[in-house]
Protein backbone atom coordinates (compact mmCIF):
# COMPACT_ATOMS: atom_id res chain seq x y z
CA UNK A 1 -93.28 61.67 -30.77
CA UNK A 2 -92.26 58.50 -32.60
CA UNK A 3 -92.36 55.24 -31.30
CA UNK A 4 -88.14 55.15 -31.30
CA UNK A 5 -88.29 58.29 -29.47
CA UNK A 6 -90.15 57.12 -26.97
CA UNK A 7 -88.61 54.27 -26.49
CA UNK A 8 -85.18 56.37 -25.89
CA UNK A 9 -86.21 58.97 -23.54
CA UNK A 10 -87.74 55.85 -21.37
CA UNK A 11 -84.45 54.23 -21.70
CA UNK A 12 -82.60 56.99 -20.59
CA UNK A 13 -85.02 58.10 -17.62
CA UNK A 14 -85.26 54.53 -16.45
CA UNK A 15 -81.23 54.16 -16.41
CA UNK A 16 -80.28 57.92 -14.62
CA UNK A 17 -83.22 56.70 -11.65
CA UNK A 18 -81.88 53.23 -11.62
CA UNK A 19 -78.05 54.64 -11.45
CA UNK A 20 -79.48 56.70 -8.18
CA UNK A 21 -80.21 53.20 -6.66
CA UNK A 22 -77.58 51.64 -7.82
CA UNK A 23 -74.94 54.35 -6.30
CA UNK A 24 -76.83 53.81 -2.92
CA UNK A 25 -77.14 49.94 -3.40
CA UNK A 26 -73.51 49.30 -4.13
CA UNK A 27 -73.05 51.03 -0.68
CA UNK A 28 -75.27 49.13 1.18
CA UNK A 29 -74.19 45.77 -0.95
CA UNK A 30 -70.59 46.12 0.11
CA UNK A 31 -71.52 46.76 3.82
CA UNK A 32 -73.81 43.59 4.14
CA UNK A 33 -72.18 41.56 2.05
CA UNK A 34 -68.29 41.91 3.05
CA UNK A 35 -69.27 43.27 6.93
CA UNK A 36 -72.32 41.83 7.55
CA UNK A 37 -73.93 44.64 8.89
CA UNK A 38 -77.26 45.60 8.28
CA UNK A 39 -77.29 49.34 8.15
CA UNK A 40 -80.47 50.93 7.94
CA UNK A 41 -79.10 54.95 8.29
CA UNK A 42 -77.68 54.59 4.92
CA UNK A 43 -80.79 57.28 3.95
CA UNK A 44 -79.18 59.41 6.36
CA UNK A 45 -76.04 59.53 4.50
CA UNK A 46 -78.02 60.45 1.50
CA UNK A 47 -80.21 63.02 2.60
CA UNK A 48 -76.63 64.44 4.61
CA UNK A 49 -75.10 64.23 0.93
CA UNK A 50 -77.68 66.34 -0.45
CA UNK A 51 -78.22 68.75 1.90
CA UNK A 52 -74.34 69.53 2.22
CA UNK A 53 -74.20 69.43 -1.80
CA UNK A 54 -77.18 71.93 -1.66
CA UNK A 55 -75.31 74.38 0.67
CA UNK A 56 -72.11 73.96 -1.04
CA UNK A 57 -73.71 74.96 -3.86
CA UNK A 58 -76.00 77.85 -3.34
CA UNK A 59 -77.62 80.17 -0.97
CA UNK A 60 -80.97 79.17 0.37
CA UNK A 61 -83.48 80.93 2.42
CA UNK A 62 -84.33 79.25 5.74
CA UNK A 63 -87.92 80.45 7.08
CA UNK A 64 -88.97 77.95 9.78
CA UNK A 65 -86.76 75.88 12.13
CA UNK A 66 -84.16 76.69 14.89
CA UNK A 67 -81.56 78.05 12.48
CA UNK A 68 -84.55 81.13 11.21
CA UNK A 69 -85.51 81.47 15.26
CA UNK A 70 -80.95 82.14 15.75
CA UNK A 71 -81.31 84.75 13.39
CA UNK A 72 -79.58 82.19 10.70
CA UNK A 73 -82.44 82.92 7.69
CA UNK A 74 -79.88 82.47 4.54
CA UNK A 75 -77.35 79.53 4.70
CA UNK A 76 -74.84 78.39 1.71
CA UNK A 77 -71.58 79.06 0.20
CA UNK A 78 -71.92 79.45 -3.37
CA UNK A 79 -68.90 77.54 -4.52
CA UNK A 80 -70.81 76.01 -7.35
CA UNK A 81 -71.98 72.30 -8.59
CA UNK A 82 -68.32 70.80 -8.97
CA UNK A 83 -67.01 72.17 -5.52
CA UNK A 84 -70.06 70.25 -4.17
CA UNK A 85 -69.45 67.35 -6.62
CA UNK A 86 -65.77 67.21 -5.36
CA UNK A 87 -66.36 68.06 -1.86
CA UNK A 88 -69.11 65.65 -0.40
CA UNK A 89 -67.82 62.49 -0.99
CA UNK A 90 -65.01 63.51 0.69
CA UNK A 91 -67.18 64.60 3.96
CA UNK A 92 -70.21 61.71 3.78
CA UNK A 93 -66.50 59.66 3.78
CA UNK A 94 -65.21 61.26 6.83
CA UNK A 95 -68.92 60.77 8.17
CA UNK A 96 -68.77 57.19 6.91
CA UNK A 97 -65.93 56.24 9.40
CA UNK A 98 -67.45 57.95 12.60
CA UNK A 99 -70.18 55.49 12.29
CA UNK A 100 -68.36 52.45 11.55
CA UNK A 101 -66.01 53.44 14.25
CA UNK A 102 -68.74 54.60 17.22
CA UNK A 103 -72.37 52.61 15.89
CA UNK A 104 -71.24 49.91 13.35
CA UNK A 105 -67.97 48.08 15.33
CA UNK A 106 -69.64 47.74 18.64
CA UNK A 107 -72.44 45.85 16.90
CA UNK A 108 -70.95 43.73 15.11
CA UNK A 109 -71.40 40.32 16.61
CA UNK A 110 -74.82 41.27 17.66
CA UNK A 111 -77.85 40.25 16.32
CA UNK A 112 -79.36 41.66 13.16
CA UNK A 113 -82.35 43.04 14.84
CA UNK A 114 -79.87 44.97 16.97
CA UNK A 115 -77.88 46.24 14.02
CA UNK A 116 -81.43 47.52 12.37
CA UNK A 117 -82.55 48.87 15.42
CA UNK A 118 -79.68 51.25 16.14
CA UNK A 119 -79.28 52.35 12.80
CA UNK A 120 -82.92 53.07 12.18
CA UNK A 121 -82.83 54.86 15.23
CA UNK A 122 -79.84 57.22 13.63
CA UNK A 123 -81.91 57.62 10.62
CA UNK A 124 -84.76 58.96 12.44
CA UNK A 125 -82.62 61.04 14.61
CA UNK A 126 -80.86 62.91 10.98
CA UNK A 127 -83.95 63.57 9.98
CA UNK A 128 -85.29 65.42 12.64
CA UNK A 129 -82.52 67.26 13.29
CA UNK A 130 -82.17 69.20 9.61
CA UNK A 131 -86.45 68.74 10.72
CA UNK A 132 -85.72 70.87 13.73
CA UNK A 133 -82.76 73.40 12.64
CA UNK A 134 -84.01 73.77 8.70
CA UNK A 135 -87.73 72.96 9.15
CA UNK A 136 -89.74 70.90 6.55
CA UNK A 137 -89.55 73.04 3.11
CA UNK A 138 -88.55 71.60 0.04
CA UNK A 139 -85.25 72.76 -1.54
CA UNK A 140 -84.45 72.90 -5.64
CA UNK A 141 -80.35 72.21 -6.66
CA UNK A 142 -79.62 75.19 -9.13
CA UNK A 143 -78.11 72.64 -11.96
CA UNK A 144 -74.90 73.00 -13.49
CA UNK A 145 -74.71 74.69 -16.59
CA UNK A 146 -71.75 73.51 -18.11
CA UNK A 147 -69.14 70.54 -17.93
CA UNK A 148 -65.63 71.21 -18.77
CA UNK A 149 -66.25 72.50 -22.02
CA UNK A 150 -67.94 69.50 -23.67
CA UNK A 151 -71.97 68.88 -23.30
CA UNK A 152 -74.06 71.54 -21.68
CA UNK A 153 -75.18 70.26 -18.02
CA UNK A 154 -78.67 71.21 -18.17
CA UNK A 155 -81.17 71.84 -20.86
CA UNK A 156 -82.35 69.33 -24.07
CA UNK A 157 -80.22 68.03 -26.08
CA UNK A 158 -81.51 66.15 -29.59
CA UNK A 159 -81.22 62.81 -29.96
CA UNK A 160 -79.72 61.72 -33.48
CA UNK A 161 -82.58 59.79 -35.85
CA UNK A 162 -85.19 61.00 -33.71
CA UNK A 163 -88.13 63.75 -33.27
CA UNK A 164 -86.93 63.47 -28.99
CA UNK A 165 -85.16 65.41 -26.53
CA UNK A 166 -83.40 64.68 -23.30
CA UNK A 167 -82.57 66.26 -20.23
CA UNK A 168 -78.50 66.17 -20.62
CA UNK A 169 -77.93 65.87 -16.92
CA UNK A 170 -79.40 62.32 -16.74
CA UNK A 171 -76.97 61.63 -19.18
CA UNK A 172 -74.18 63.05 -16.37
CA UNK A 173 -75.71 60.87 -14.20
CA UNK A 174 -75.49 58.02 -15.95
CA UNK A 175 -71.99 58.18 -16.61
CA UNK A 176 -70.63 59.69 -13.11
CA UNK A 177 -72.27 56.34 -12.09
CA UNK A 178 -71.01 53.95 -14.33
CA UNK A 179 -67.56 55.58 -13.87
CA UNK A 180 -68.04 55.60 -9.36
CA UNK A 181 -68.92 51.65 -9.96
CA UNK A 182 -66.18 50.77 -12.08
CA UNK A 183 -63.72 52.22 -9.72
CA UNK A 184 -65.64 50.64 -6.52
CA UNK A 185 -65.52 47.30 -8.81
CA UNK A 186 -61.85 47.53 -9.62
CA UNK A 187 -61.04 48.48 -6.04
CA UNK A 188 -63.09 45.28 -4.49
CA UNK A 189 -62.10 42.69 -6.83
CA UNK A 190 -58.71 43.46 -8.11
CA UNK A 191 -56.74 45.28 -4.92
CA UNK A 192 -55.00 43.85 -2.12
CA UNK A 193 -57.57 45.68 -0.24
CA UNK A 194 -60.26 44.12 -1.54
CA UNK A 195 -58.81 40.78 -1.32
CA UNK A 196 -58.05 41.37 2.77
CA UNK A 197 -61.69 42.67 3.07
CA UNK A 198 -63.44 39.84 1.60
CA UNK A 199 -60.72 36.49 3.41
CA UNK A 200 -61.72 39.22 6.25
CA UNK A 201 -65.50 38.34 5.81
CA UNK A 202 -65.06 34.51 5.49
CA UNK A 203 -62.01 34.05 8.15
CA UNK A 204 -61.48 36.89 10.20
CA UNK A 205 -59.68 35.05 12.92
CA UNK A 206 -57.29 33.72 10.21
CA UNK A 207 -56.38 37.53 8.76
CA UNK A 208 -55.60 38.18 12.00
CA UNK A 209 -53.42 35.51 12.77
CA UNK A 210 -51.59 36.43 9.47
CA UNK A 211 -50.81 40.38 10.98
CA UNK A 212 -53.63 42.18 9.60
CA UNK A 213 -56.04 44.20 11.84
CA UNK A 214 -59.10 43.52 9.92
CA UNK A 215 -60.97 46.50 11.23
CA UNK A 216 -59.02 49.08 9.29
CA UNK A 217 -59.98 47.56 6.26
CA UNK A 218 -63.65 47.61 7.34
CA UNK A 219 -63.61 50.97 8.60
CA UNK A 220 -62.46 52.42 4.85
CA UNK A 221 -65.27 49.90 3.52
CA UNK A 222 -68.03 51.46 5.27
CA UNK A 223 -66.49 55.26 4.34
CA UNK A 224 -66.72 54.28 0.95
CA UNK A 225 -69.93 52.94 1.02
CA UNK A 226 -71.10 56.19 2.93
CA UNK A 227 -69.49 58.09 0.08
CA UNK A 228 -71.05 56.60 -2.67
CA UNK A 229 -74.39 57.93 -0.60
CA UNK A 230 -73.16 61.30 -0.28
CA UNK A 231 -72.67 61.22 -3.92
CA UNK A 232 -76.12 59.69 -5.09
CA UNK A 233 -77.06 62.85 -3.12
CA UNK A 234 -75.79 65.56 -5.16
CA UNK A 235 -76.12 64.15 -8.29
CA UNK A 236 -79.58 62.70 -7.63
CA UNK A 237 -80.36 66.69 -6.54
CA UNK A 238 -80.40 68.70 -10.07
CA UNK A 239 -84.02 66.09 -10.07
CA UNK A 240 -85.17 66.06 -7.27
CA UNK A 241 -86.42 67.47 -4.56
CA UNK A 242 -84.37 68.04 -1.33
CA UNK A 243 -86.01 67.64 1.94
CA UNK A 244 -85.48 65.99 5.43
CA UNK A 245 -87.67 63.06 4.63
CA UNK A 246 -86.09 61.75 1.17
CA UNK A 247 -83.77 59.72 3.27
CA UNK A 248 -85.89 57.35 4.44
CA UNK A 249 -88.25 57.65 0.83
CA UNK A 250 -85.17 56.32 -0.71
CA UNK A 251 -84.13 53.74 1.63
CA UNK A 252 -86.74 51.23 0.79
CA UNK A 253 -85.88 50.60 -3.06
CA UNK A 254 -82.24 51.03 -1.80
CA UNK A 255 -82.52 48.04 -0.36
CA UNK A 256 -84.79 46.25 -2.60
CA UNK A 257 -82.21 46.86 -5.56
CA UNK A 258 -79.39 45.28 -3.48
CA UNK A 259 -82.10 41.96 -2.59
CA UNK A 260 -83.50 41.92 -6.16
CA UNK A 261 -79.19 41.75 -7.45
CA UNK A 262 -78.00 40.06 -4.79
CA UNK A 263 -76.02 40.96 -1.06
CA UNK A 264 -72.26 41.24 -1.75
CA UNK A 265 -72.58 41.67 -5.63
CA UNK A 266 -71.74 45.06 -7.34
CA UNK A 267 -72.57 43.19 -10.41
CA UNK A 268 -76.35 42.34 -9.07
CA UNK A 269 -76.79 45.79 -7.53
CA UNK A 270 -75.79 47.41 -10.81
CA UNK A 271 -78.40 45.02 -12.39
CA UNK A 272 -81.18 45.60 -9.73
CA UNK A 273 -80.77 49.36 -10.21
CA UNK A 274 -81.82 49.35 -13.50
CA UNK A 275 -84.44 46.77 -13.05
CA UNK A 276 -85.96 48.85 -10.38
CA UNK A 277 -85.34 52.48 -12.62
CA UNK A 278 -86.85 50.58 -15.77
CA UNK A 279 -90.13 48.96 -13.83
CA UNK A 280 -90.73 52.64 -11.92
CA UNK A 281 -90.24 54.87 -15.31
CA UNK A 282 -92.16 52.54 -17.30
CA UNK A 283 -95.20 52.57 -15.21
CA UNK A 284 -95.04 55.78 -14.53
CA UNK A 285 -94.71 56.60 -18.47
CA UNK A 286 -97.80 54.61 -19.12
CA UNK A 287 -100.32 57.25 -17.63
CA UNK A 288 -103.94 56.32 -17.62
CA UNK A 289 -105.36 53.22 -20.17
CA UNK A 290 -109.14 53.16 -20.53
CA UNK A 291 -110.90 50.05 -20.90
CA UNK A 292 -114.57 50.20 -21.77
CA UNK A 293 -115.64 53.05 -19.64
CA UNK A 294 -112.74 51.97 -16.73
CA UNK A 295 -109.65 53.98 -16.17
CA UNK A 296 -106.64 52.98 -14.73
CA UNK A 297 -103.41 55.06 -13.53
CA UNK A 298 -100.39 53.32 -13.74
CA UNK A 299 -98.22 56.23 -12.11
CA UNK A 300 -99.65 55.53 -8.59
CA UNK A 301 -98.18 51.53 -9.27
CA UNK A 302 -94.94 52.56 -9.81
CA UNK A 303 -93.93 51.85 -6.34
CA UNK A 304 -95.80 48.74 -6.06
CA UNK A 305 -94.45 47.44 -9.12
CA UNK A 306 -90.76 47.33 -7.74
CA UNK A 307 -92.18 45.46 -4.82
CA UNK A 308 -93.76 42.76 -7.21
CA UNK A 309 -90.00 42.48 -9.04
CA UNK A 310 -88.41 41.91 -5.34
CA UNK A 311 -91.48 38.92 -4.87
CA UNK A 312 -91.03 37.46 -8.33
CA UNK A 313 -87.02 37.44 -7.98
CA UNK A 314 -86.97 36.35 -4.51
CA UNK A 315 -89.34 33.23 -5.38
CA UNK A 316 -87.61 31.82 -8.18
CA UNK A 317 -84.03 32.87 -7.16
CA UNK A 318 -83.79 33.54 -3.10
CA UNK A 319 -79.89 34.72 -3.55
CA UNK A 320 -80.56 37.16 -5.74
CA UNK A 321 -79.90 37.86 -9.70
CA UNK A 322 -76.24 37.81 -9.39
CA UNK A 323 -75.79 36.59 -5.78
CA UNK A 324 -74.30 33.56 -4.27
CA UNK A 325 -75.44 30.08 -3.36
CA UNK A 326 -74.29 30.90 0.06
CA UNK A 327 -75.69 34.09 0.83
CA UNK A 328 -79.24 33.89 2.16
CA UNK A 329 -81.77 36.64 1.77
């Protein structure tokens, strides 16, 4: 493979992981930035994301948990990729204002700690409950074939100029993301909605005084923020695994995209995201070097190396990429 063709296929497997992040950051941005809530179940909207896309979308075969021991050993509907892809976010949403409604709003004027605790406690509790009723296999999305008559879904695709080929649906996932963050943008900056959710954040006493109940603007806030997790979780699944446990894998850069781009920014997270998907592909593409007799694997590092972004970024710009002088991280 030439050196341009390398240099594409890391580009575009570096931008569909980032976009993952960056679907789950803007999420998490918008709820600690404009609500100040730390919420540490936002894996558990994820993994509930791809686990209802994954039923939507097939029929799987359930061999261990409660579900098998009920007699329940195949589950799913098989209404296809794009009922699941149209579905979810609508559901995760509905799921989104439950827990601003009966965990988030009770908490918050407490302390962080509190807020963490709670919601980290939720997380754990998802997970073992698709644990206990599913059991621990590993699921497989059966990708999409075809999108409304223009590119195939699934399969390679060539790449103009060069000897590569590509996995189409990172492609999709690149541009179902970049389309899901201009809308969030759009809605944030340049809506009455937006406008009453941020004055909300910086003078919620004084929105109220003007005859606006603050909290229903937060409570569609956090559903769309619970969305956009539903939908990193379906189209995150035609490459990836799907198990009870990715919740809480993903969770971690999650949150390191949205310190690394800044709390409150859709801007930073979008430019975290990437960060994070270029630094994780790139190691990961480098294999094994050997240096006089020495070998060293670079795919195990991939995970340390966002870590060592987050360090470098947080020590010569605390706020963030793209955050603000006020916010402190």
């Amino acid at each position: 493979m030439s050196l341009v063709g390398e240099l594409i296929v890391l580009l575009v497997n570096g931008l569909q992981t980032g976009a993952i992040y960056v679907l789950l950051a803007i999420g998490l941005s918008i709820i600690l930035g404009t609500l100040k809530f730390v919420n540490f179940a936002h894996g558990a909207l994820f993994v509930v994301g791809a686990y209802a896309g994954l039923l939507i979308t097939q029929e799987i075969s359930v061999s261990n948990g409660k579900l098998a021991e009920w007699g329940y050993t195949t589950l799913g509907l098989e209404w296809g990729y794009f009922a699941a892809l149209a579905i979810v976010p609508v559901l995760v949403f509905v799921v989104g204002l439950a827990m601003e409604r009966f965990v988030a709003r009770p908490f918050y004027d407490r302390p962080d700690t509190d807020q963490i605790l709670v919601t980290f406690g939720l997380a754990i509790v998802v997970q073992e409950v698709i644990h206990a009723l599913i059991g621990p296999q590993t699921y497989g999305y059966e990708a999409p074939t075809s999108a409304f008559g223009l590119l195939p879904m699934t399969g390679p695709i060539a790449v103009p100029l060069s000897d590569v080929t590509i996995n189409v649906w990172r492609l999709w996932v690149i541009a179902i993301t970049a389309a899901l963050v201009l809308a969030v943008y759009v809605i944030v900056e340049y809506t009455d909605f937006g406008l009453v959710v941020k004055a909300g954040t910086r003078d919620p006493e004084m929105v109220r005084l003007l005859g606006i109940r603050i909290t229903r603007p937060y409570l569609v806030m956090f559903g769309i923020g619970a969305a956009l997790a539903g939908i990193a979780g379906v189209v995150g699944g035609p490459l990836q695994n799907t198990n009870p446990e990715i919740g809480m894998t993903i969770l971690v850069p999650a949150f390191l995209t949205v310190v690394i781009g800044g709390v409150g920014s859709i801007r930073g997270a979008v430019l975290g995201g990437t960060l994070i998907g270029m630094v994780q592909v790139t190691l990961i593409s480098l294999g094994s070097l050997s240096l006089g007799g020495f070998t060293l694997n670079f795919s195990p590092w991939s995970q340390v190396g966002i870590y060592v972004l987050a360090i470098v970024v947080l020590l010569t710009r605390p706020q963030g990429l793209l955050g603000s002088e006020e916010v402190s991280v």
